[in-house]
PDB file of N, CA and C in Angstrom:
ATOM      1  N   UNK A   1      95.111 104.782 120.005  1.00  0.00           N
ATOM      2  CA  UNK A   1      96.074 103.718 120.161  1.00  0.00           C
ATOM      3  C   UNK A   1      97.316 104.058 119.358  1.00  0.00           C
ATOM      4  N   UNK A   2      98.146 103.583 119.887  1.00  0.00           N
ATOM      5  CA  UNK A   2      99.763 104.000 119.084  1.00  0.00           C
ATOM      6  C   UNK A   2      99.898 102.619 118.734  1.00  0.00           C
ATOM      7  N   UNK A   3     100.418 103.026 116.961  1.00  0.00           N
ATOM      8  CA  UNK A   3     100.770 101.999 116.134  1.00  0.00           C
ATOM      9  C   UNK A   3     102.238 102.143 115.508  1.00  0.00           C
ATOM     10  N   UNK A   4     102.928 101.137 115.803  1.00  0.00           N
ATOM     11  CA  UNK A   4     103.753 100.707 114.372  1.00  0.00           C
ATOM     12  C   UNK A   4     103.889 101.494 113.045  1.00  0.00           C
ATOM     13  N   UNK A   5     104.240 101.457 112.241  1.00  0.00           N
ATOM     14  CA  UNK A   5     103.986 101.739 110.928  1.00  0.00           C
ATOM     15  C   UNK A   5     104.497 100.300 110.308  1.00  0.00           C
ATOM     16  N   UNK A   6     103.528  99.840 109.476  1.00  0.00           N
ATOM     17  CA  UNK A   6     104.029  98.229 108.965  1.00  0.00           C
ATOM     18  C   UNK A   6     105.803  97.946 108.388  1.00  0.00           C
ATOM     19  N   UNK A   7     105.976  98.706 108.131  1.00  0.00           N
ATOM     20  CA  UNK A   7     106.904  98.667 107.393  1.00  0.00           C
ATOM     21  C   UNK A   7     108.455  97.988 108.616  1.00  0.00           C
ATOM     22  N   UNK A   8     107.858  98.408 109.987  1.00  0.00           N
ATOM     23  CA  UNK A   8     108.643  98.340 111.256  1.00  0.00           C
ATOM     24  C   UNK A   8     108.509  97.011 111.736  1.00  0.00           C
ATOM     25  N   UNK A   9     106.912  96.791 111.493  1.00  0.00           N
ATOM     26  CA  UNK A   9     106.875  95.460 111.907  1.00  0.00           C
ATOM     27  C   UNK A   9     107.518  94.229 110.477  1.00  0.00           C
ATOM     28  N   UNK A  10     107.392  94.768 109.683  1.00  0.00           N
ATOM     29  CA  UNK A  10     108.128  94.176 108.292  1.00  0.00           C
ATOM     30  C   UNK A  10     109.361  93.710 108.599  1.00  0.00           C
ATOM     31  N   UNK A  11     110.799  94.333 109.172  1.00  0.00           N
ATOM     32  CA  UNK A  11     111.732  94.392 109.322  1.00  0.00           C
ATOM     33  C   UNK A  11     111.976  93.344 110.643  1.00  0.00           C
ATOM     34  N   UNK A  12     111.072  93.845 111.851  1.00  0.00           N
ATOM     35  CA  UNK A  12     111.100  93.008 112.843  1.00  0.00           C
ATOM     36  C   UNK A  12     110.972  91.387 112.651  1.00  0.00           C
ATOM     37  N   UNK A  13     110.038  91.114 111.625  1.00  0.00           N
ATOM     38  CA  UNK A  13     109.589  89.862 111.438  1.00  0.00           C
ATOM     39  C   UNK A  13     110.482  89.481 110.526  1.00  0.00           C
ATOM     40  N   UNK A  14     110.785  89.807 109.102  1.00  0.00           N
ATOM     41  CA  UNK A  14     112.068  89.233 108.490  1.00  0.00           C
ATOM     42  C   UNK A  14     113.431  89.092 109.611  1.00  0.00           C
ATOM     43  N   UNK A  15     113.594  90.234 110.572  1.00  0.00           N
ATOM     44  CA  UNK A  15     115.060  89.597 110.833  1.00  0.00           C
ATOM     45  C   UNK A  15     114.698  88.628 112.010  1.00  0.00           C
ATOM     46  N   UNK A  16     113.835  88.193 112.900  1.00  0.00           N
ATOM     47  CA  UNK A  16     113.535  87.573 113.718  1.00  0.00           C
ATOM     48  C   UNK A  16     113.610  85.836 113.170  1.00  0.00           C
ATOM     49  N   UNK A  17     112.852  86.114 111.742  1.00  0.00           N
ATOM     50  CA  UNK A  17     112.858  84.716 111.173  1.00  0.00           C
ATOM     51  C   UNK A  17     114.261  83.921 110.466  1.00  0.00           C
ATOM     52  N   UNK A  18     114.752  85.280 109.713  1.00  0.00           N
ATOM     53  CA  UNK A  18     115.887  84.852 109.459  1.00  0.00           C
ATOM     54  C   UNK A  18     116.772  84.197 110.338  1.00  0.00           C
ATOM     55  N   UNK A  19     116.870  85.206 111.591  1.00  0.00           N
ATOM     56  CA  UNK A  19     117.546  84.780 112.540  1.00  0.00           C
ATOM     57  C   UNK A  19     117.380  83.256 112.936  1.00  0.00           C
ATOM     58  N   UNK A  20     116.323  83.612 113.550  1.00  0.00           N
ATOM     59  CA  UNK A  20     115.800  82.037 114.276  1.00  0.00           C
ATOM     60  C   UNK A  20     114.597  81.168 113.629  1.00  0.00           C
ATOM     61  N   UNK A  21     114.119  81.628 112.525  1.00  0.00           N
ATOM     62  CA  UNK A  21     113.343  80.370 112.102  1.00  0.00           C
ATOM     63  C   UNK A  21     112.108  80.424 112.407  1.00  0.00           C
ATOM     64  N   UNK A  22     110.949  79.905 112.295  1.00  0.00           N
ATOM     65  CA  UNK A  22     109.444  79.777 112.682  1.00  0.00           C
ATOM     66  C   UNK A  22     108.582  80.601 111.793  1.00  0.00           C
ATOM     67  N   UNK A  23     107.638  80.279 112.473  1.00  0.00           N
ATOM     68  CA  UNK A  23     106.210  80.983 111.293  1.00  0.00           C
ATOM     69  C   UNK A  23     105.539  82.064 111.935  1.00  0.00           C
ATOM     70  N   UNK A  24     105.370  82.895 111.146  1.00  0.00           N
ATOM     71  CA  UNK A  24     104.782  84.366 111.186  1.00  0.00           C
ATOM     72  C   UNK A  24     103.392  84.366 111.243  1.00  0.00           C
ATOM     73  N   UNK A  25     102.652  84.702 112.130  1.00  0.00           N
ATOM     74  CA  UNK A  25     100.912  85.008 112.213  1.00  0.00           C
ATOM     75  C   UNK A  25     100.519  86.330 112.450  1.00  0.00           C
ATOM     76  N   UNK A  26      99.764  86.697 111.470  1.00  0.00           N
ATOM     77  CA  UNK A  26      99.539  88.095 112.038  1.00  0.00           C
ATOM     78  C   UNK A  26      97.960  88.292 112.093  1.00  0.00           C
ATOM     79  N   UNK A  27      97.432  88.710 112.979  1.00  0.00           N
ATOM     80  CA  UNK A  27      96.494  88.266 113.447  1.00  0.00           C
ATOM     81  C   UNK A  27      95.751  90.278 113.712  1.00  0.00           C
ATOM     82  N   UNK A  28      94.534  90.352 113.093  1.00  0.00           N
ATOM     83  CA  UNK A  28      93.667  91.412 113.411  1.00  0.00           C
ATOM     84  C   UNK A  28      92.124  91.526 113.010  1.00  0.00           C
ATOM     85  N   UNK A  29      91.466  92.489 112.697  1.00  0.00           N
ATOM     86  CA  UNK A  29      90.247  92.247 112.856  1.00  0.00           C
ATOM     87  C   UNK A  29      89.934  93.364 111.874  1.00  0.00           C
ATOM     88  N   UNK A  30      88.306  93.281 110.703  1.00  0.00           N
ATOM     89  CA  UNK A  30      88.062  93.934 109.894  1.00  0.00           C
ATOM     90  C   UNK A  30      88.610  94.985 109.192  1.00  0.00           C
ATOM     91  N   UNK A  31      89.132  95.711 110.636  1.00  0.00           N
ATOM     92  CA  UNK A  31      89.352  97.114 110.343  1.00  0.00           C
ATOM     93  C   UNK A  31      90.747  97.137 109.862  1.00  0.00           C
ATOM     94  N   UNK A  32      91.440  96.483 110.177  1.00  0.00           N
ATOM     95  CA  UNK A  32      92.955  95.700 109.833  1.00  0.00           C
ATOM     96  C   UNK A  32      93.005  95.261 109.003  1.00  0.00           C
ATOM     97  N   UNK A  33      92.315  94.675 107.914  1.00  0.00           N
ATOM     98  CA  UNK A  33      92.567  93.378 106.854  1.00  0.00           C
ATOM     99  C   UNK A  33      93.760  94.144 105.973  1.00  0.00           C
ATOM    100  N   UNK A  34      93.352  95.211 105.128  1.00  0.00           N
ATOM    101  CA  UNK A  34      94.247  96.096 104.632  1.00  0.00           C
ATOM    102  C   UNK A  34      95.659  96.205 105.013  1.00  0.00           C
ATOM    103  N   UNK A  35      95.845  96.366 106.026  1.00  0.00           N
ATOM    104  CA  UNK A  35      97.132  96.402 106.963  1.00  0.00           C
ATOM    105  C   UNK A  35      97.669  94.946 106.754  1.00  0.00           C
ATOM    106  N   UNK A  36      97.169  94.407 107.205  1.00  0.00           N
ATOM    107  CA  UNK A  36      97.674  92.868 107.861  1.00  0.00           C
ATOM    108  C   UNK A  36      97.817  92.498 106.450  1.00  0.00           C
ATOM    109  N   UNK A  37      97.245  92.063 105.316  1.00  0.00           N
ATOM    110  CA  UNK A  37      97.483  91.965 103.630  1.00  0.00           C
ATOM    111  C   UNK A  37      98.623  92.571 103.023  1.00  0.00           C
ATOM    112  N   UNK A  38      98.705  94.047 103.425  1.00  0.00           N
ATOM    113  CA  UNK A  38      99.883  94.614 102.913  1.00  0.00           C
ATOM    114  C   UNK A  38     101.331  94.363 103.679  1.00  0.00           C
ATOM    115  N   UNK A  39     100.925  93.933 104.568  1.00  0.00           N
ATOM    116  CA  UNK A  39     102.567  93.417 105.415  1.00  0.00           C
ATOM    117  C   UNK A  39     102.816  91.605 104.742  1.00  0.00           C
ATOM    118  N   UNK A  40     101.967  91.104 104.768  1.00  0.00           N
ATOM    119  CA  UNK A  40     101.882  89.699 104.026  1.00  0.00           C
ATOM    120  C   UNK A  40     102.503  89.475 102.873  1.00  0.00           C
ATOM    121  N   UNK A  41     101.474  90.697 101.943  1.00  0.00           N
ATOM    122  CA  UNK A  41     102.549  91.245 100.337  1.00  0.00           C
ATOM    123  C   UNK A  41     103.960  91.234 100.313  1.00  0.00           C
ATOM    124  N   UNK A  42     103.980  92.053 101.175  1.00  0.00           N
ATOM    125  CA  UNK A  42     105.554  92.661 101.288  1.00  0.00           C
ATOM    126  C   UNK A  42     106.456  92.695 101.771  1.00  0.00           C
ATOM    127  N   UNK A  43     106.275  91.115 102.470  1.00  0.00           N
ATOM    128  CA  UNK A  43     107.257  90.333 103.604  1.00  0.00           C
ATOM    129  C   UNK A  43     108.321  89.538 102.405  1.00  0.00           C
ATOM    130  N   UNK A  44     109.409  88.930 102.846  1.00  0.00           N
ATOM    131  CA  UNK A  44     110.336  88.365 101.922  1.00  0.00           C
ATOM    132  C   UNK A  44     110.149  86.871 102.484  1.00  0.00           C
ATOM    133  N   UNK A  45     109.250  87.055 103.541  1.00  0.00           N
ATOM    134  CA  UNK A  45     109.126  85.290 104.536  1.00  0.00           C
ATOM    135  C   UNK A  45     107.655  85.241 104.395  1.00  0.00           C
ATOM    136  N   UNK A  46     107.280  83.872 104.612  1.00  0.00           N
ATOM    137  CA  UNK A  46     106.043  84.001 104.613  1.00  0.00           C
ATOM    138  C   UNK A  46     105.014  84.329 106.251  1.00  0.00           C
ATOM    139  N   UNK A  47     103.665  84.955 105.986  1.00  0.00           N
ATOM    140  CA  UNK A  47     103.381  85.215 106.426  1.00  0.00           C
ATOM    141  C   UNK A  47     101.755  84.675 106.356  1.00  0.00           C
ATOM    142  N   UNK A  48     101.037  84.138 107.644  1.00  0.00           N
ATOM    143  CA  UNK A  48     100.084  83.747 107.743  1.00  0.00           C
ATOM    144  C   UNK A  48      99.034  84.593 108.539  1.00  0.00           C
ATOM    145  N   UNK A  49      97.917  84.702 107.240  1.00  0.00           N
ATOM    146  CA  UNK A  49      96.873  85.971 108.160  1.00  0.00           C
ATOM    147  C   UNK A  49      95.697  85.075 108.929  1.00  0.00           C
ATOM    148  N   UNK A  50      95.090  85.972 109.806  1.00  0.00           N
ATOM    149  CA  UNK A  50      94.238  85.612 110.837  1.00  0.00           C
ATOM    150  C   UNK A  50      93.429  86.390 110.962  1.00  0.00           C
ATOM    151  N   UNK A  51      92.765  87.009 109.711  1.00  0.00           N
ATOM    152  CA  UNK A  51      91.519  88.374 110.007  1.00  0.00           C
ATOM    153  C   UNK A  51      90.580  87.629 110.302  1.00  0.00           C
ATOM    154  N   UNK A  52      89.881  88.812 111.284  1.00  0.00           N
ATOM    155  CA  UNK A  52      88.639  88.345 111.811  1.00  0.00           C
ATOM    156  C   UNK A  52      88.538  86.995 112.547  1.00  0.00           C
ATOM    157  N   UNK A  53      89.110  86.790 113.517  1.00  0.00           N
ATOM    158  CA  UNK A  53      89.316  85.483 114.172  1.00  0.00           C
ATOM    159  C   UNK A  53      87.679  85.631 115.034  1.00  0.00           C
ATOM    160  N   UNK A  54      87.341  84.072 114.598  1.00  0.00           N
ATOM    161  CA  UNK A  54      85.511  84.098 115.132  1.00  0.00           C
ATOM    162  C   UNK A  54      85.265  84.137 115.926  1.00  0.00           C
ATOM    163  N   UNK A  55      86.453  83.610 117.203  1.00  0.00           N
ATOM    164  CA  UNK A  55      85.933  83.819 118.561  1.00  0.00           C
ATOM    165  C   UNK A  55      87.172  84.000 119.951  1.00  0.00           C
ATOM    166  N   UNK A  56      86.768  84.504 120.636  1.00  0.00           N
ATOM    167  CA  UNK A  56      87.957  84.423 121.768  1.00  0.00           C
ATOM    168  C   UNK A  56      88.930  83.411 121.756  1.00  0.00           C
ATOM    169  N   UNK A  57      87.754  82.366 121.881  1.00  0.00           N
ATOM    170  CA  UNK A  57      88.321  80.602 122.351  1.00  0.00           C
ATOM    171  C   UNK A  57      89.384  80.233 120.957  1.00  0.00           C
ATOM    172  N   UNK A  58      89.052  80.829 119.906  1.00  0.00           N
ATOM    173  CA  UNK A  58      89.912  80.798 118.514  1.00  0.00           C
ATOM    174  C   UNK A  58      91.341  81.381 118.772  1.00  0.00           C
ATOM    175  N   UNK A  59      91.555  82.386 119.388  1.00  0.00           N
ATOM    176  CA  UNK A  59      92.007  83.675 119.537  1.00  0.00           C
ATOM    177  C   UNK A  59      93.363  83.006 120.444  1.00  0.00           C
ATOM    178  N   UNK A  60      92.528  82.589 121.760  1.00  0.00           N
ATOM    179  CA  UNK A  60      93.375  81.776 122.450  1.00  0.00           C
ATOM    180  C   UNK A  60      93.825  80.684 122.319  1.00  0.00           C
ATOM    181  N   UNK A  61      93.564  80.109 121.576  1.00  0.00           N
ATOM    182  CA  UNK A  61      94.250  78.813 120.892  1.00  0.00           C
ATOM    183  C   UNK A  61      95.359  78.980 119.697  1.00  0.00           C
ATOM    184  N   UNK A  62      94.997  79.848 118.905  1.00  0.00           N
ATOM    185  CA  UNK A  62      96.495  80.188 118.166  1.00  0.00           C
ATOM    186  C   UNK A  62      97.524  81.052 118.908  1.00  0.00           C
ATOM    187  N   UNK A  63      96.716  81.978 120.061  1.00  0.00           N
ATOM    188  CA  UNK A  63      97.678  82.832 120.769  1.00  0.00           C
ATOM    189  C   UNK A  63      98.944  81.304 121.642  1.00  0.00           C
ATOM    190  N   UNK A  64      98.319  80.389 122.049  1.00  0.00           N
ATOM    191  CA  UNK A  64      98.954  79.103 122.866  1.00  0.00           C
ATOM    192  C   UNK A  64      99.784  78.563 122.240  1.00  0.00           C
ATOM    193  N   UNK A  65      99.839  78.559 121.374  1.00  0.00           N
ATOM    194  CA  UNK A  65     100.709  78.152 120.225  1.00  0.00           C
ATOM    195  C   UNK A  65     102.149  78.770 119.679  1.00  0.00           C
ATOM    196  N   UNK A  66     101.870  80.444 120.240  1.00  0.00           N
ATOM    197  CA  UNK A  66     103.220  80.707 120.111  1.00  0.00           C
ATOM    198  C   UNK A  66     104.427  81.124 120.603  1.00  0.00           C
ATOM    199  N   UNK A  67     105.099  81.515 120.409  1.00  0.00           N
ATOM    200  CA  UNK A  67     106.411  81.223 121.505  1.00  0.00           C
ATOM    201  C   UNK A  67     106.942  82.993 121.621  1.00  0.00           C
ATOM    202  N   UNK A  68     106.228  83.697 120.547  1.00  0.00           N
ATOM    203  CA  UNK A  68     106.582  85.081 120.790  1.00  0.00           C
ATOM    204  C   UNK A  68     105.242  85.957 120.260  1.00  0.00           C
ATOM    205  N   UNK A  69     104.583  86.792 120.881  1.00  0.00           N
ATOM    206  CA  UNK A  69     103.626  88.325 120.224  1.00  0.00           C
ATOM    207  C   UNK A  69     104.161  89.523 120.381  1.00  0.00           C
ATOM    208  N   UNK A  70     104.368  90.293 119.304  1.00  0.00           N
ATOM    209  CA  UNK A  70     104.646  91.309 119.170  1.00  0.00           C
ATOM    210  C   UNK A  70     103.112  91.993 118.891  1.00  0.00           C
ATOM    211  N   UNK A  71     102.931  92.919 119.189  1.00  0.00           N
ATOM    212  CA  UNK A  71     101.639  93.588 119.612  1.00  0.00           C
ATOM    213  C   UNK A  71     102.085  95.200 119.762  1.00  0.00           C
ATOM    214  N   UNK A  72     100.306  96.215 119.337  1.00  0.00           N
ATOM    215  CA  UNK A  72     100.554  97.330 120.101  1.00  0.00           C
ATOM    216  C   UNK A  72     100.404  97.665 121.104  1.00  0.00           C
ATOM    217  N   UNK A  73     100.118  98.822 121.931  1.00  0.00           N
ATOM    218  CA  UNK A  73      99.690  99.360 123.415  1.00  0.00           C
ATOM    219  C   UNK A  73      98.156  98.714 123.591  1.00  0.00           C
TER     220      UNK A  73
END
């Protein structure tokens, strides 16, 4: 899978918020926590994690909720 390097998605999400406002979710699974923590750290906005989301039906209910996903391949 082709990734990002956090630091890209860092930039994306500060100027997106600055710009326009709203709340940041970043959302992944075990193998991610590390990742998803260190972009959280080192955001200047806040940022809300979602490791290990328990179930699909979870998954799709915060996914409904938002108005933009940035995602990989």
């Amino acid at each position: 899978m082709k990734q990002w390097p956090a630091e890209r998605y860092g930039a994306v999400v500060q100027q997106l918020v600055h710009q326009n406002g709203g709340k940041v979710v970043v959302i992944g699974d075990g193998e991610e926590a590390a990742l998803c923590r260190s972009l959280a750290q080192s955001s200047s906005v806040p940022i809300h994690l979602a490791i290990q989301v328990p179930s699909l039906l979870t998954l799709a209910g915060i996914l409904k909720r938002c108005h933009l996903v940035i995602g990989n391949d």
